[in-house]
N, C-alpha and C. Protein backbone atom coordinates (compact mmCIF):
# COMPACT_ATOMS: atom_id res chain seq x y z
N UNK A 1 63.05 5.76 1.52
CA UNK A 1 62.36 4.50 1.69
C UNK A 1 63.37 3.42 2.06
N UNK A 2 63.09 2.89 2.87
CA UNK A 2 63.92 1.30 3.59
C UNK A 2 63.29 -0.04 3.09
N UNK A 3 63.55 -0.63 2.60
CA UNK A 3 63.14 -2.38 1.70
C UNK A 3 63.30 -2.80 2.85
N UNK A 4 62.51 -4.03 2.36
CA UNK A 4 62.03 -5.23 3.31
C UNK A 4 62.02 -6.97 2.54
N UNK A 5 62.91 -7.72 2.64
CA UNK A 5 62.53 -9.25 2.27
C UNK A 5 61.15 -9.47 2.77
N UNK A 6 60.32 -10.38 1.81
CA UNK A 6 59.23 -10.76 2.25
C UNK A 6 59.57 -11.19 3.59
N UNK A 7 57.77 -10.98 4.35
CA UNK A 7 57.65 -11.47 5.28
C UNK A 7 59.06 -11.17 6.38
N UNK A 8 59.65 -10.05 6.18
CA UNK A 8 60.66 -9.59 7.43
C UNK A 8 60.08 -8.57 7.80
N UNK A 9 60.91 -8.23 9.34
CA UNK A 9 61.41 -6.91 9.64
C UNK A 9 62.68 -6.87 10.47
N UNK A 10 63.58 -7.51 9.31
CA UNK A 10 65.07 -7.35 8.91
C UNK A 10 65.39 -6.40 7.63
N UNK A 11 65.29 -5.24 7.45
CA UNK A 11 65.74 -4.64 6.36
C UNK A 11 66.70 -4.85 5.40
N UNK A 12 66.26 -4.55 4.26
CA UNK A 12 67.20 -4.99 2.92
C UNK A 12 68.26 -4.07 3.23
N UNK A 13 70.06 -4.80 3.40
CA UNK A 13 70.97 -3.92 3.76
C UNK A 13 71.53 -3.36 2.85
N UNK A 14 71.86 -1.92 2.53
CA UNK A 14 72.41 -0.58 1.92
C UNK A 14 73.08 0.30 2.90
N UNK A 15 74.16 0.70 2.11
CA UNK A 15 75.53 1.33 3.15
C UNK A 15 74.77 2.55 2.32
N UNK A 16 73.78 3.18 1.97
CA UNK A 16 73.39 4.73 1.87
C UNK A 16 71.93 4.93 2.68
N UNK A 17 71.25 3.89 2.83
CA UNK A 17 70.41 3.51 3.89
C UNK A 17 71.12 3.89 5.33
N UNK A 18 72.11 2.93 5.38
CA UNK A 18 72.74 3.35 7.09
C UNK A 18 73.21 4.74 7.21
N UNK A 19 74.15 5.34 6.32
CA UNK A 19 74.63 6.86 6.44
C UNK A 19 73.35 7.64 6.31
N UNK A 20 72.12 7.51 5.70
CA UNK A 20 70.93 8.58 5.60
C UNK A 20 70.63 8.52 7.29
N UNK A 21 70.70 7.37 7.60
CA UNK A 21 69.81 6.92 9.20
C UNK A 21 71.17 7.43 10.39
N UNK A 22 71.99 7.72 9.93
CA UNK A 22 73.02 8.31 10.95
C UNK A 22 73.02 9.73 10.78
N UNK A 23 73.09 10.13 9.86
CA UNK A 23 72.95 11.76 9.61
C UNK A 23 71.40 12.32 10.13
N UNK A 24 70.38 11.63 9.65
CA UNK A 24 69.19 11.72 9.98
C UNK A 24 69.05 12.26 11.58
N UNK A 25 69.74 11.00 12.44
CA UNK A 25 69.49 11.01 14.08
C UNK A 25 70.36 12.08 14.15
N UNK A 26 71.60 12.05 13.74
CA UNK A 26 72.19 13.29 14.53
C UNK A 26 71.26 14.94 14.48
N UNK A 27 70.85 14.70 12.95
CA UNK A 27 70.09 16.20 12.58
C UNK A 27 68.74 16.05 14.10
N UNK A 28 68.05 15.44 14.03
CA UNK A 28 67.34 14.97 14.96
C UNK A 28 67.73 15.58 16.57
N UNK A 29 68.68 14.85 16.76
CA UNK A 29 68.89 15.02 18.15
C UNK A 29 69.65 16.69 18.18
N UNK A 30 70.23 17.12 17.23
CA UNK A 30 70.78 18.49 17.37
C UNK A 30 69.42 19.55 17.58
N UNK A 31 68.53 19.28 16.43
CA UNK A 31 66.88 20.07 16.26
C UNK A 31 65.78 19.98 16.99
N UNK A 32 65.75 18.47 17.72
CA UNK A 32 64.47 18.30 18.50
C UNK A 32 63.53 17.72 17.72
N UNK A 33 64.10 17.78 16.30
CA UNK A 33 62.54 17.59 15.53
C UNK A 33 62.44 16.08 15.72
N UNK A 34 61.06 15.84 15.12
CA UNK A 34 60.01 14.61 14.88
C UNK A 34 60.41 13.85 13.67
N UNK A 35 60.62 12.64 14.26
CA UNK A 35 60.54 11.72 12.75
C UNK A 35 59.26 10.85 12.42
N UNK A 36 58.70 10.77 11.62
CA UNK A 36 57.70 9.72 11.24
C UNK A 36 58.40 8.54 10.57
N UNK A 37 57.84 7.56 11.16
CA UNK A 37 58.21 6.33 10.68
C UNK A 37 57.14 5.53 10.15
N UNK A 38 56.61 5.14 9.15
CA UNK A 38 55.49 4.61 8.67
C UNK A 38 55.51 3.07 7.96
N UNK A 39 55.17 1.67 8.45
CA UNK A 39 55.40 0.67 8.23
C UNK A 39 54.66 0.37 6.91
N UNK A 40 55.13 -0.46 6.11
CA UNK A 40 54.03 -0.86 5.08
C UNK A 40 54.23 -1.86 4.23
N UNK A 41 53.31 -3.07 3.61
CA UNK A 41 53.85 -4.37 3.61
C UNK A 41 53.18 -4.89 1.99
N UNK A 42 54.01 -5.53 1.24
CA UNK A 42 53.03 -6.43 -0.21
C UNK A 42 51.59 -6.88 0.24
N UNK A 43 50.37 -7.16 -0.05
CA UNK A 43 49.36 -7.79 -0.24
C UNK A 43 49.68 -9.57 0.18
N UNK A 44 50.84 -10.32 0.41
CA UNK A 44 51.17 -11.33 0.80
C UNK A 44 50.54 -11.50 2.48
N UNK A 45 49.44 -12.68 2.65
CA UNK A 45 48.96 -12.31 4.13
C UNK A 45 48.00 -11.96 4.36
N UNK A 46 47.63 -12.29 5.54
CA UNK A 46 46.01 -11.71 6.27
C UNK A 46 46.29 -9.88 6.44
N UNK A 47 45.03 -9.29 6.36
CA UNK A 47 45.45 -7.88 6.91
C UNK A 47 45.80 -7.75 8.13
N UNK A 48 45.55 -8.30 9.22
CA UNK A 48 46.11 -8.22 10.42
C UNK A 48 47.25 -8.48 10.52
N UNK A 49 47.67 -9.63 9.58
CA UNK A 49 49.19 -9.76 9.89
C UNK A 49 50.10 -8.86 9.32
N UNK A 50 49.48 -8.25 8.53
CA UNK A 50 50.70 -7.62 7.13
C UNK A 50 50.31 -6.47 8.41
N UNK A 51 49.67 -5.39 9.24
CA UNK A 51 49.49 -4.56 9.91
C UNK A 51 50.41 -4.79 10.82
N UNK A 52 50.79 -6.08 11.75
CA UNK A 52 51.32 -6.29 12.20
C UNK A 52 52.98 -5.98 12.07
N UNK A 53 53.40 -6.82 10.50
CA UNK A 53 54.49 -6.63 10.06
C UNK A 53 54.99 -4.85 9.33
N UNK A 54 54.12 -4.53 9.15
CA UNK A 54 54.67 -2.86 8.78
C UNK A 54 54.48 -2.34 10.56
N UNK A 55 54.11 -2.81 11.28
CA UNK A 55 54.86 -1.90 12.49
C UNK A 55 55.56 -2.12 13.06
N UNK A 56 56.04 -4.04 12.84
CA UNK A 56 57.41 -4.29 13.82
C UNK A 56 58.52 -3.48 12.10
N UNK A 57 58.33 -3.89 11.45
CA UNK A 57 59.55 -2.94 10.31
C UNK A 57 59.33 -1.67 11.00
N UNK A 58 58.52 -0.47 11.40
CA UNK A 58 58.86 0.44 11.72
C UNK A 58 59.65 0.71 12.90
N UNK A 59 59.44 -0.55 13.83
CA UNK A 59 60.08 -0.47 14.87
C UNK A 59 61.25 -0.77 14.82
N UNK A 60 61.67 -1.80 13.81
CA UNK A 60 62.79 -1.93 13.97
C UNK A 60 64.21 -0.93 13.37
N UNK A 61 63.17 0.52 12.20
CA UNK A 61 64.05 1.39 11.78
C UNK A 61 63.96 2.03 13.09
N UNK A 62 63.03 2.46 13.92
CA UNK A 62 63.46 3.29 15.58
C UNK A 62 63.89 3.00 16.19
N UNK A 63 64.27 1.54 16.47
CA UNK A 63 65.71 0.74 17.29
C UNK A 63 66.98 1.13 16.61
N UNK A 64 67.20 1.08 15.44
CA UNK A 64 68.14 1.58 14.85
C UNK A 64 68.63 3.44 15.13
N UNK A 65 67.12 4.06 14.87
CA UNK A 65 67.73 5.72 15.62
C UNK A 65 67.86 5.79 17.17
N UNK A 66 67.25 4.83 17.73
CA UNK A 66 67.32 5.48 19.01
C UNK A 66 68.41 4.54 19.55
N UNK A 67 69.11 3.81 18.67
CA UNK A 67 71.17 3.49 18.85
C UNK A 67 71.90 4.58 18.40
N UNK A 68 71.53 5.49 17.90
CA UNK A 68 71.90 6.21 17.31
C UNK A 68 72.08 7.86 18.06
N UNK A 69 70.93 7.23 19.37
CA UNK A 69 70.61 8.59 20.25
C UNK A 69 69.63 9.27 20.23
N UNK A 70 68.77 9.13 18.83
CA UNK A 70 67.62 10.01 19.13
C UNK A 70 66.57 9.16 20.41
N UNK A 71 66.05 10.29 21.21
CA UNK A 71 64.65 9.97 22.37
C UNK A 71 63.76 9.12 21.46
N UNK A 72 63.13 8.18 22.03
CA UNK A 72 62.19 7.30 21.48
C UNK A 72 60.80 8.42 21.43
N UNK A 73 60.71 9.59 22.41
CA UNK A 73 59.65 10.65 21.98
C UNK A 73 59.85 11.08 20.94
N UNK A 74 60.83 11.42 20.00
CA UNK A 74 61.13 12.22 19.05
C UNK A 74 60.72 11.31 17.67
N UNK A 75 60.09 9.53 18.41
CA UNK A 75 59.82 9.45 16.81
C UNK A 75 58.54 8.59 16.98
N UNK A 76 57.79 8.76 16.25
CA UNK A 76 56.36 8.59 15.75
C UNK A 76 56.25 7.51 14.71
N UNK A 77 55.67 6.34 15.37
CA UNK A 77 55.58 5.05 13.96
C UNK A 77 54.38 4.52 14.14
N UNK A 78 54.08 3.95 12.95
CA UNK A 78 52.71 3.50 12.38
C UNK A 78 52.95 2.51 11.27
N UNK A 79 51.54 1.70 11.16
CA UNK A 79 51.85 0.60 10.06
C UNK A 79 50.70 0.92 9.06
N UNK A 80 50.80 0.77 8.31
CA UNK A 80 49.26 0.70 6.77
C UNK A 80 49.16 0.01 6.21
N UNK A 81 49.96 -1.50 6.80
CA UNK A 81 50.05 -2.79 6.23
C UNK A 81 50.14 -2.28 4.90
N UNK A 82 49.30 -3.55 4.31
CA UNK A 82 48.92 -3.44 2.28
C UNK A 82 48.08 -2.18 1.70
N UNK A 83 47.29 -1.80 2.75
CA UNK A 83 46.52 -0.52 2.32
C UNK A 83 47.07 0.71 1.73
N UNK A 84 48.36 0.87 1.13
CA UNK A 84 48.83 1.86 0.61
C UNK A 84 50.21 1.78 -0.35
N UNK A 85 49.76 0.61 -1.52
CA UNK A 85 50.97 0.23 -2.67
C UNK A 85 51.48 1.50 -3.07
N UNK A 86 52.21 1.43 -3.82
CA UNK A 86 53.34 2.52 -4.54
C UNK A 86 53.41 1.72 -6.02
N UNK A 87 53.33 0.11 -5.84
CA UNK A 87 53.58 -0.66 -7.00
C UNK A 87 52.56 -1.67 -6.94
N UNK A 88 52.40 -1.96 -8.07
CA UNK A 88 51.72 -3.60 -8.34
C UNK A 88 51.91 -4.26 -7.48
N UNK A 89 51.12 -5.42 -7.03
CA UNK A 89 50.91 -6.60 -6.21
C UNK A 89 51.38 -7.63 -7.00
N UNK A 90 50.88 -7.48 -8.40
CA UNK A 90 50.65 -8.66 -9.13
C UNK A 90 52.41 -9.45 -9.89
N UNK A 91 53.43 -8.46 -9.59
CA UNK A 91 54.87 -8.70 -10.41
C UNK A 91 55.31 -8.78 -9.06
N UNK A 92 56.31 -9.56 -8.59
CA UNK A 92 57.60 -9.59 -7.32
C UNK A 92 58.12 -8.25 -7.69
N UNK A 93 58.64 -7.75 -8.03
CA UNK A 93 59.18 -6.02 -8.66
C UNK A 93 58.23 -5.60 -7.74
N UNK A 94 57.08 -5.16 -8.00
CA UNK A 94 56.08 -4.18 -7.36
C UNK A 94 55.89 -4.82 -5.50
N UNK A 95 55.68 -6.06 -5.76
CA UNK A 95 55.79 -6.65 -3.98
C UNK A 95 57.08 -5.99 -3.26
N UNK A 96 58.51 -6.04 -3.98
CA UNK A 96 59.00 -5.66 -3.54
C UNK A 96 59.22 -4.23 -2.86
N UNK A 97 59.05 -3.43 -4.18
CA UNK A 97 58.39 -1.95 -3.51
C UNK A 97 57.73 -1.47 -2.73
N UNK A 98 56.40 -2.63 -2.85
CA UNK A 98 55.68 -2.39 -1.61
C UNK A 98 56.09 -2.86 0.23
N UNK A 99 56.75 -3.39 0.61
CA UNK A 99 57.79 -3.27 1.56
C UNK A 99 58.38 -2.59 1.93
N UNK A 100 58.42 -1.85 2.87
CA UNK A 100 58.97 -0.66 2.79
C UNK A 100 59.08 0.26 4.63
N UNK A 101 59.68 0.92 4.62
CA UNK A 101 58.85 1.91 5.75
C UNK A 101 59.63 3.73 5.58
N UNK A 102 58.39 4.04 5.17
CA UNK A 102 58.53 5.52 4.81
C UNK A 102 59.12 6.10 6.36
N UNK A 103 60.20 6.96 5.34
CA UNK A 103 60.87 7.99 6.94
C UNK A 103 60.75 9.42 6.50
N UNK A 104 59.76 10.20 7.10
CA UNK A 104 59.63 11.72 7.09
C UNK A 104 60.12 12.30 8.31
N UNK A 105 60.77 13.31 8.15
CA UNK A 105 61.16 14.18 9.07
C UNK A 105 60.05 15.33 8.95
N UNK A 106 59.21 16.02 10.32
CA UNK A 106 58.78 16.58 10.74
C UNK A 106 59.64 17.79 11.11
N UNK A 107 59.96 18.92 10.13
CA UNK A 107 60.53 20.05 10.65
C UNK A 107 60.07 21.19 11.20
N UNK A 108 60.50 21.64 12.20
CA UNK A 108 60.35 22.47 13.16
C UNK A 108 59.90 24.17 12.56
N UNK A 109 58.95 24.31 12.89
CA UNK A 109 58.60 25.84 11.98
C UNK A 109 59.98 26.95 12.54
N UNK A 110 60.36 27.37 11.56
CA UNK A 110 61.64 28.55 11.68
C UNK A 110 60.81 29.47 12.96
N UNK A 111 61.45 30.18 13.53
CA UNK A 111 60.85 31.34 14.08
C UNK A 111 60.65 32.73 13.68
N UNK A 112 61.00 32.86 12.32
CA UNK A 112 60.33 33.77 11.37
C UNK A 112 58.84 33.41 11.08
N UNK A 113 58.49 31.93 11.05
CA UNK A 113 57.69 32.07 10.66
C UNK A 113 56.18 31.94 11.63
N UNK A 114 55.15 32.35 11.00
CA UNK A 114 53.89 32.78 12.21
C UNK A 114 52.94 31.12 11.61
């Protein structure tokens, strides 16, 4: 998970954030595989806007991989605004949590398997 200051999509900066997102692209661009990038924002805001803001945050973690080298095909982003807390609305703690943009890697079925 990648943090977000209210109302950004400037990410909260962490030097284990940047090394996950460099190792990440390289695994990426060596495999071919798919990344999901999924935006998502506190209850602060209209729903359109908070929709808005969890997809420029997603975009702005895929500007970051695709400096990195991965193909902008190789990654898949979306926003769910407020529609999908992890934490309370009601404490700054939980707003904060909820900020965010989930990064799944989509791995490639082995060729053992059917």
């Amino acid at each position: 998970l990648i943090r977000f200051p209210v109302g950004s999509t400037q990410r909260v900066y962490d030097a284990a954030v940047d090394e996950y997102l460099r190792k990440l692209s390289e695994r990426v661009v060596q495999t071919g595989e798919q990344v999901q990038l999924t935006g998502h924002t506190d209850n602060t805001g209209t729903d359109e806007a908070n929709m808005q803001l969890g997809q420029g945050r997603a975009n702005a973690i895929q500007q970051i991989l695709v400096g990195y080298g991965v193909p902008e095909a190789q990654i898949q982003i979306s926003s769910k605004g407020e529609s999908e807390p992890v934490a309370s609305n009601e404490t700054e703690e939980g707003r904060y949590e909820n900020r965010r943009v989930e990064v799944r890697l989509i791995k490639q079925p082995s060729k053992n398997e059917n």
